[in-house]
Protein backbone atom coordinates (compact mmCIF):
# COMPACT_ATOMS: atom_id res chain seq x y z
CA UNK A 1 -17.96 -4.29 1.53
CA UNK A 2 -14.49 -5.15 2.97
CA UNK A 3 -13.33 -8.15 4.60
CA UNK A 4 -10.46 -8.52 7.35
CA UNK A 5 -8.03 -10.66 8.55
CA UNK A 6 -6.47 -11.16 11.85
CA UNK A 7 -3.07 -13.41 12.03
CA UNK A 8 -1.24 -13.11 14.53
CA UNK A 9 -0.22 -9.29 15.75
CA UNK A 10 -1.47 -7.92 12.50
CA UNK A 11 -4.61 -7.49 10.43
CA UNK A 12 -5.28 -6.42 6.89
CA UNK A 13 -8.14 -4.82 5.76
CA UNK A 14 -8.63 -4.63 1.77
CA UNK A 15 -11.54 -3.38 -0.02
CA UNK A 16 -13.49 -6.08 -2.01
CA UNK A 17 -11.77 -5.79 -5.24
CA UNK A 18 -11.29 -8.83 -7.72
CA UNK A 19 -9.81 -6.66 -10.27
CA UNK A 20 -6.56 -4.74 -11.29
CA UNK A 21 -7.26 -0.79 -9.35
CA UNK A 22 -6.30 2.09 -10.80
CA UNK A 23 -5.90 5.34 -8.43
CA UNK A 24 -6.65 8.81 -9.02
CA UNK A 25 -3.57 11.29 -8.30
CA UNK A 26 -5.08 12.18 -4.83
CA UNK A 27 -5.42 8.52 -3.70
CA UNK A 28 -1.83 7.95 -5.06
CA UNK A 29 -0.36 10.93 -3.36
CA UNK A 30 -2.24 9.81 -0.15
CA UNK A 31 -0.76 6.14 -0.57
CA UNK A 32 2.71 7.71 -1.36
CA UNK A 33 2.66 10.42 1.77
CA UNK A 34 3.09 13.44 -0.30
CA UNK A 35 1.19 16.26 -1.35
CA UNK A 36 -1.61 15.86 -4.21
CA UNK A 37 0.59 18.84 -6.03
CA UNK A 38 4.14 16.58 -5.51
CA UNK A 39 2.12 13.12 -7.17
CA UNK A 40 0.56 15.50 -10.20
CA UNK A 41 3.95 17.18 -10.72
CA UNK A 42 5.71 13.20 -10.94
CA UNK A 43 3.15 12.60 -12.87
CA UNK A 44 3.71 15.37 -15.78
CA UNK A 45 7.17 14.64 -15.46
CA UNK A 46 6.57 11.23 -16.64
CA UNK A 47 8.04 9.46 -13.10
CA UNK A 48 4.77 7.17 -12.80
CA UNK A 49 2.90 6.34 -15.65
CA UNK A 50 -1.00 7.81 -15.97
CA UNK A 51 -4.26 7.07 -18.35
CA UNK A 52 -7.41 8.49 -18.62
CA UNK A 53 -10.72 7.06 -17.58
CA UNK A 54 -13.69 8.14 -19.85
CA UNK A 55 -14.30 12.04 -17.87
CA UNK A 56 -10.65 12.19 -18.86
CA UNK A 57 -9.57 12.26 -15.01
CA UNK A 58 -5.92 10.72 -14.81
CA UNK A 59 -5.61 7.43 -13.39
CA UNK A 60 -2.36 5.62 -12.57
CA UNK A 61 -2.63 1.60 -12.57
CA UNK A 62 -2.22 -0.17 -9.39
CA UNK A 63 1.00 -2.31 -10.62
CA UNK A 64 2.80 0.52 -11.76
CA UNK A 65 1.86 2.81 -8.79
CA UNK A 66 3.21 -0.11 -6.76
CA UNK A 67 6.37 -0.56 -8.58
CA UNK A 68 6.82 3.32 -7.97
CA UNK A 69 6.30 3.51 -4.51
CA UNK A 70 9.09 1.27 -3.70
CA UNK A 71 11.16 3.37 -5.44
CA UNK A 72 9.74 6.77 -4.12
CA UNK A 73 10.59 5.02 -0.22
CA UNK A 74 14.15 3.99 -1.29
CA UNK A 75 15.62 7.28 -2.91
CA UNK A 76 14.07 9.22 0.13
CA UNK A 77 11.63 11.36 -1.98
CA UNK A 78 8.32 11.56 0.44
CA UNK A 79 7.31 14.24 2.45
CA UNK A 80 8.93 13.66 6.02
CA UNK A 81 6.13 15.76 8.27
CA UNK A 82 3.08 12.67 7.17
CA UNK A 83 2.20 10.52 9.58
CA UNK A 84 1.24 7.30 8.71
CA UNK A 85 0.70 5.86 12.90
CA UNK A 86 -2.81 6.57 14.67
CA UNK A 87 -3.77 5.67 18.21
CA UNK A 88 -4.92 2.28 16.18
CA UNK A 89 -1.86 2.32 14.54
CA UNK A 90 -3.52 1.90 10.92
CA UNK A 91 -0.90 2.16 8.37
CA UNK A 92 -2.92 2.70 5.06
CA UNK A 93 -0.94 1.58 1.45
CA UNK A 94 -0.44 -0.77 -1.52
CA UNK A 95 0.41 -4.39 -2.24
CA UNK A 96 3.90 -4.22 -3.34
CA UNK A 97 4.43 -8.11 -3.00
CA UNK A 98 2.29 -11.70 -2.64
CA UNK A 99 4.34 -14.70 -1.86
CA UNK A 100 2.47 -17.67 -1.79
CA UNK A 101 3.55 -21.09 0.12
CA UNK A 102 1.86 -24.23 0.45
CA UNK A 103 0.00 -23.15 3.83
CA UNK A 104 1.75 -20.03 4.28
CA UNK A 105 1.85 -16.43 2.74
CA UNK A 106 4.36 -13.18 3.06
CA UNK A 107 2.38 -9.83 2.16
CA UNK A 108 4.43 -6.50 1.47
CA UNK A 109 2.75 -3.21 1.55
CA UNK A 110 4.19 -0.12 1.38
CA UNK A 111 2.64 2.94 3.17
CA UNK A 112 4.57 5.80 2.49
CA UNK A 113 8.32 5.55 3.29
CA UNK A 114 7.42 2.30 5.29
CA UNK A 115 7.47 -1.54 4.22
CA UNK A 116 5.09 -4.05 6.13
CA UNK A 117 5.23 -7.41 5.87
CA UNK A 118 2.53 -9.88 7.30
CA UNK A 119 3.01 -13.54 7.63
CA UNK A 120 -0.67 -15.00 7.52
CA UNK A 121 -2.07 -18.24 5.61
CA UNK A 122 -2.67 -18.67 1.55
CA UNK A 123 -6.13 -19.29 1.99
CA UNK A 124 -6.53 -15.77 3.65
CA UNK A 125 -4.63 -13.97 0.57
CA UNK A 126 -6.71 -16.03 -1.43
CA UNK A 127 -10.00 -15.12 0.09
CA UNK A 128 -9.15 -11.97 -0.10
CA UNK A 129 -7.87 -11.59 -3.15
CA UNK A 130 -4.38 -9.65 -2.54
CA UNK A 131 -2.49 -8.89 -5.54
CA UNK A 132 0.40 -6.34 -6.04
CA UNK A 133 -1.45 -3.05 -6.56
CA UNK A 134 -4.16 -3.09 -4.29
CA UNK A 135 -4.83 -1.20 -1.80
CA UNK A 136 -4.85 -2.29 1.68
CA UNK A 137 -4.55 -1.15 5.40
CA UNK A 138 -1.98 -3.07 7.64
CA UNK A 139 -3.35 -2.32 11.49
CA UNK A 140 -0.90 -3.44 13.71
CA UNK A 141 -1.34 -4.23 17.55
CA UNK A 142 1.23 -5.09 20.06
CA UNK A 143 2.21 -5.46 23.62
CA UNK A 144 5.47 -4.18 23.31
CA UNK A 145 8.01 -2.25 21.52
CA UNK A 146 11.51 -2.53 21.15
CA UNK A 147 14.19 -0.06 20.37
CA UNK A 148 17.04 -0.73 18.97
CA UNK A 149 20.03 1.81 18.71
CA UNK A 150 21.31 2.87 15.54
């Protein structure tokens, strides 16, 4: 089951999780834009932090693959050739950040080397349950785009 949320220009869709993910190595790598090779290597060099579920596959908990994937966008380190647009443009990563207001709420997700932030209302984050390390899929939709030069 997964539930969606429309505010604005941008919806999030999250699956129907109330508690804490963990990810395997391929759904990290695939969250982090790299290779499943480049996540297992971090991984054995102790960069992210793993633990094994009970068939001994190697899991890596949703906070810390958050925390890491900040870190993997800001030094650079993902592979450059994944895309991360579609014609729907469907940008598909983790909850690196929940700020709640009174009415108001700022979600961060990071999908590969880009941040997304979506403005949208505490009882939505609420409803849906958004916490840092979850998964989630920002889909964004708009009339225009601007370019700025650099």
């Amino acid at each position: 089951m997964e539930f969606h949320i429309r505010h604005w220009k941008c919806k999030l869709k999250v699956p129907n999780m109330w508690h804490m993910q963990s990810y395997t190595i391929g759904q990290a790598a695939r969250l982090l834009g790299v290779s499943p090779d480049t996540a297992r290597r971090w991984a054995d060099a102790g960069r992210v932090a793993t633990h094994r579920e009970e068939s001994g596959r190697r899991l890596i908990d949703g906070r810390d693959l958050a925390a890491f994937s900040i870190e993997v966008a800001q030094s650079g380190a993902g592979e450059d050739d994944t895309s991360y647009t579609s014609a729907r443009n469907a940008f598909p990563g983790i909850v690196t950040a929940v700020k709640l207001g009174d009415v108001a709420a700022q979600v961060e997700i990071q999908a590969g080397p880009h941040r997304l932030v979506s403005l949208l209302t505490r009882e939505a984050v609420e409803e849906l349950g958004l916490e840092v390390g979850m998964q989630a899929t920002a889909r964004v939709k708009s009339t225009s785009v601007h370019i700025d030069r650099t």
